[in-house]
Protein backbone atom coordinates (compact mmCIF):
# COMPACT_ATOMS: atom_id res chain seq x y z
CA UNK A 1 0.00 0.00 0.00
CA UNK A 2 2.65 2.39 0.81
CA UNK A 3 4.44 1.97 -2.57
CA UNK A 4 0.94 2.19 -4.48
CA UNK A 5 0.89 5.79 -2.29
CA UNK A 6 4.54 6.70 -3.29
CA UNK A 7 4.02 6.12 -7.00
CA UNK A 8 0.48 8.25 -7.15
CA UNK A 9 1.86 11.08 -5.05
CA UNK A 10 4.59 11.33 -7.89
CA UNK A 11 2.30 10.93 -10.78
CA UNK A 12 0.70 13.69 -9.45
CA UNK A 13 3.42 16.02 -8.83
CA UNK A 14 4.49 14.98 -12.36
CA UNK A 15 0.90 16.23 -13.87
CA UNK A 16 1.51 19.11 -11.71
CA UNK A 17 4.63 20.05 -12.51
CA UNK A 18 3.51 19.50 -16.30
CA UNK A 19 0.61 21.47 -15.95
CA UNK A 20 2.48 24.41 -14.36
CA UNK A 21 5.17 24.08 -17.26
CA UNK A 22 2.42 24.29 -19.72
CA UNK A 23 0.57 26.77 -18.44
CA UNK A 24 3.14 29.16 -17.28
CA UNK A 25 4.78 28.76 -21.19
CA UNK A 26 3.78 32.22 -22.98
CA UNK A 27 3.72 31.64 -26.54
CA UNK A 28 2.57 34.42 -29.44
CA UNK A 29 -0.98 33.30 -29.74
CA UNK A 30 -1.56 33.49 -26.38
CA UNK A 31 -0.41 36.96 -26.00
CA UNK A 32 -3.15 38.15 -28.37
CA UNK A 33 -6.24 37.77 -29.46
CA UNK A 34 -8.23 38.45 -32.80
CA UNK A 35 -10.99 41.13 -33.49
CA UNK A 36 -13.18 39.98 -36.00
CA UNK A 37 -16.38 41.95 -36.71
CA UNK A 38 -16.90 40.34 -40.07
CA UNK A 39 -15.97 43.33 -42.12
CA UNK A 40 -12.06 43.69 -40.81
CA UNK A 41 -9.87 41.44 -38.66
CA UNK A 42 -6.61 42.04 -36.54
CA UNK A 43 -4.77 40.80 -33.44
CA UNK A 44 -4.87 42.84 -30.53
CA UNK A 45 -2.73 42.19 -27.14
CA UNK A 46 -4.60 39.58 -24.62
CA UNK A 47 -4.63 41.47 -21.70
CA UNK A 48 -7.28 42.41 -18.78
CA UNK A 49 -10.42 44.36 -19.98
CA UNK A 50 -10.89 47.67 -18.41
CA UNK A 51 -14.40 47.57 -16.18
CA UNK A 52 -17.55 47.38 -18.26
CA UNK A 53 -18.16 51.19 -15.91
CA UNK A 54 -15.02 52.66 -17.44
CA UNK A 55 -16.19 51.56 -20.70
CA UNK A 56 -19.52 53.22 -21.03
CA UNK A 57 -18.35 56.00 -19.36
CA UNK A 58 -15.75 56.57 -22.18
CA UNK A 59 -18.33 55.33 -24.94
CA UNK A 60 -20.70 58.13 -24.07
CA UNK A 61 -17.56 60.86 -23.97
CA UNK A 62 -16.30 59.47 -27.36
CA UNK A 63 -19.69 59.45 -28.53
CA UNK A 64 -20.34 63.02 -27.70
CA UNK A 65 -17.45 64.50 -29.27
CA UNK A 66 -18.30 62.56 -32.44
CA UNK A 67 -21.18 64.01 -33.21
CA UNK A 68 -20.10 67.26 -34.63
CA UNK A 69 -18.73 65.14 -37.14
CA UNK A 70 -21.83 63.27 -37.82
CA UNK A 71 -20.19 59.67 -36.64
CA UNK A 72 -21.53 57.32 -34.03
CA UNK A 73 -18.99 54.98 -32.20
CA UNK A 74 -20.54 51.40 -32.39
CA UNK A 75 -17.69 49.69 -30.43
CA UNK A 76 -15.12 50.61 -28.08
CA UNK A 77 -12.97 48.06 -26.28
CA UNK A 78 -10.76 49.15 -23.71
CA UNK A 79 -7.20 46.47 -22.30
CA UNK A 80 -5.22 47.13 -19.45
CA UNK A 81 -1.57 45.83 -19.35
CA UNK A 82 -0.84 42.72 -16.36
CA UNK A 83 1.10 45.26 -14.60
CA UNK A 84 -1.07 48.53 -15.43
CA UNK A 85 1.55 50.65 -17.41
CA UNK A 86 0.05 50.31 -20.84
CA UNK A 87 -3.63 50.48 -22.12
CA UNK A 88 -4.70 49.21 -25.69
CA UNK A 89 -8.20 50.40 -27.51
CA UNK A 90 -10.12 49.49 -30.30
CA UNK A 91 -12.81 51.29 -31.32
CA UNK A 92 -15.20 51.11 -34.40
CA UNK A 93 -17.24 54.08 -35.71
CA UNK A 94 -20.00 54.91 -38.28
CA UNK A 95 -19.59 57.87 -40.71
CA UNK A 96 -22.57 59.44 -42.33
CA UNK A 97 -19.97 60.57 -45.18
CA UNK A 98 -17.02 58.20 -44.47
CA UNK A 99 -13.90 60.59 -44.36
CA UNK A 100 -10.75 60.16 -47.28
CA UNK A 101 -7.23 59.57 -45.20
CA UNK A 102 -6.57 63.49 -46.16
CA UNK A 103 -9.56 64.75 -44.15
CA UNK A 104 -8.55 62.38 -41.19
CA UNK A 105 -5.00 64.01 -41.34
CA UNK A 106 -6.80 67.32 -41.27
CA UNK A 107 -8.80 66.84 -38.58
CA UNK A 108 -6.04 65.83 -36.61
CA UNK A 109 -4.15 68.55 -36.91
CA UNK A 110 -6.31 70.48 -35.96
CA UNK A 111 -7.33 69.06 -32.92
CA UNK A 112 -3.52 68.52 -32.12
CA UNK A 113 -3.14 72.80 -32.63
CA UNK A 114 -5.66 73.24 -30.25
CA UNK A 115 -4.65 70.50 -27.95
CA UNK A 116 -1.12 72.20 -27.52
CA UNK A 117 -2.61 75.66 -26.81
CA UNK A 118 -4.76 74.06 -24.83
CA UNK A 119 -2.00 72.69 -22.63
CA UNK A 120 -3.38 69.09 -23.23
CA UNK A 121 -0.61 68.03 -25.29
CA UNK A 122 3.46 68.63 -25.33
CA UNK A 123 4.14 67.54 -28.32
CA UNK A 124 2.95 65.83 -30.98
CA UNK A 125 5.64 63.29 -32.45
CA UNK A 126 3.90 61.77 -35.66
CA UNK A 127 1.22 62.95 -37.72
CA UNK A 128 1.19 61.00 -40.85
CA UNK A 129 -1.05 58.68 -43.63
CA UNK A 130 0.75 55.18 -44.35
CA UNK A 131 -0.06 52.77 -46.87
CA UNK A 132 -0.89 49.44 -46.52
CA UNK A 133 -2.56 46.84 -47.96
CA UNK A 134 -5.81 47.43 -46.29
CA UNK A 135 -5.88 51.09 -47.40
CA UNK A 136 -4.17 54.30 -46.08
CA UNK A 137 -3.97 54.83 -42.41
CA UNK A 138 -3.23 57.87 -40.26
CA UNK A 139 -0.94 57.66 -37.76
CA UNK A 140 -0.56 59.77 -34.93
CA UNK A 141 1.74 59.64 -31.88
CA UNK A 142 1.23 62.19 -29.07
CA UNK A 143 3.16 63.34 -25.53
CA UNK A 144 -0.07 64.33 -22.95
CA UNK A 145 0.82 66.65 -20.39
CA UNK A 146 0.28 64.05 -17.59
CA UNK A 147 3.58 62.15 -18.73
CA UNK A 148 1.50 59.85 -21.06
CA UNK A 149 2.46 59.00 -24.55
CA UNK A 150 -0.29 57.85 -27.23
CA UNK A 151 0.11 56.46 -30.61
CA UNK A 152 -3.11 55.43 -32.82
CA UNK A 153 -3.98 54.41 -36.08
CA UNK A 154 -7.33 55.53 -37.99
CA UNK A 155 -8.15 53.52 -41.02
CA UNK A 156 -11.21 53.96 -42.77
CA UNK A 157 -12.77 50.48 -44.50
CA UNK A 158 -16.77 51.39 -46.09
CA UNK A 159 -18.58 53.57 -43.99
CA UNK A 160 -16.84 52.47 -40.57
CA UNK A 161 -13.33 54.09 -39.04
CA UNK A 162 -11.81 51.66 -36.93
CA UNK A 163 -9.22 53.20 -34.54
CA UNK A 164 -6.85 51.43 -32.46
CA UNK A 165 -4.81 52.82 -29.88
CA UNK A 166 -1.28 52.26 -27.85
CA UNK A 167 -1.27 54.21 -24.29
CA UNK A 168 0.99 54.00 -21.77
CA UNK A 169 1.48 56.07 -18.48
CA UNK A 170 5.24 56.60 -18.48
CA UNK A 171 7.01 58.00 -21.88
CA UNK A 172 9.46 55.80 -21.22
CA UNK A 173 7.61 52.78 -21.50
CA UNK A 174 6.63 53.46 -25.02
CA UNK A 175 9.01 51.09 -26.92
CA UNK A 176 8.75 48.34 -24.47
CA UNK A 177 4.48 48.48 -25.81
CA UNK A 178 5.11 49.83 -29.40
CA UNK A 179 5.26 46.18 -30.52
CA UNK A 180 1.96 45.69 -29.64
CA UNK A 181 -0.01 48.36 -31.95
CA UNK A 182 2.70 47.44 -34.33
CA UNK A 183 1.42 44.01 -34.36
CA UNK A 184 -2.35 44.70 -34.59
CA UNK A 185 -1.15 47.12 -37.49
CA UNK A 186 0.84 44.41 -39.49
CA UNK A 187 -2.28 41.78 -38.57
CA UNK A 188 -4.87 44.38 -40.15
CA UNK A 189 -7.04 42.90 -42.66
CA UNK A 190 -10.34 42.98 -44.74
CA UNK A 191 -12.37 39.97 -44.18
CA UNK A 192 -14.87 41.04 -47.60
């Protein structure tokens, strides 16, 4: 009996220890995750969702400002980092009169001019339209005043503008998370 007790207390710790090597094994798929509304698809980093609160609270913000431009935001996801120093968004929104690249990349600079008189931004480090093979992007890469850095990328695909965007709380933290956006960026695809 005692051997019979021996030999299943190490199968076990052998399952364990296999389990624990298996599960604490990060490998690229499971360090993202793919958005897939039918229309475009792209991985996005596979961390912690921000509280469903902090969500609509930010949906009805984004929401707001959009409407001078006569869009409607139909989804917003919000990701927090495991150890809170970077957050990721996705968002996808409806144009009435779906915007070229050129009047994104207006648009942006002027919010950007009056976000530095403002005070809301230091600097802005990119403002740019990329090519790619899902159609021309803007890019845009911002210092906040709180010590924040932001990049995102607009990209417009039929009537919807689907925006994802690269925060983290510390400028110098930025390159450590750039990989991420840069990921969802190179993953970026039309489904039809």
């Amino acid at each position: 009996m005692k051997r019979f007790t021996a030999i299943t207390r190490l199968f076990i710790m052998c399952i364990l220890t296999l389990v624990l090597l298996l599960t604490s094994t990060v490998t690229a798929s499971d360090q993202y995750t793919t958005f897939n509304d039918g229309t475009v698809k792209f991985d996005y980093p596979s961390w912690k969702p921000f509280p469903g609160e902090a969500v609509a609270q930010m949906k009805r913000q984004t929401g707001a400002e959009l409407q001078k431009y006569k869009r409607y935001i139909l989804d917003l996801q919000m990701f927090i980092s495991p150890k809170e120093e970077a957050a990721f968004f996705i968002s996808k929104t409806r144009a009435d009169n779906p915007p070229a690249a050129q009047d994104l990349f207006t648009e942006r600079q002027n919010v950007h001019r009056e976000a530095l008189k403002a005070g809301y931004l230091t600097k802005v480090n990119t403002l740019e339209i990329l090519k790619s093979s899902a159609g021309s992007m803007v890019v845009e890469d911002v210092d906040r005043n709180d010590g924040q850095r932001a990049r995102t990328v607009k990209i417009v695909v039929s009537s919807f503008i689907y925006e994802v965007t690269l925060a983290v709380s510390q400028k110098s933290n930025y390159e450590k998370f750039r990989p991420y956006l840069d990921h969802a960026v190179d993953t970026f695809k039309r489904v039809k």
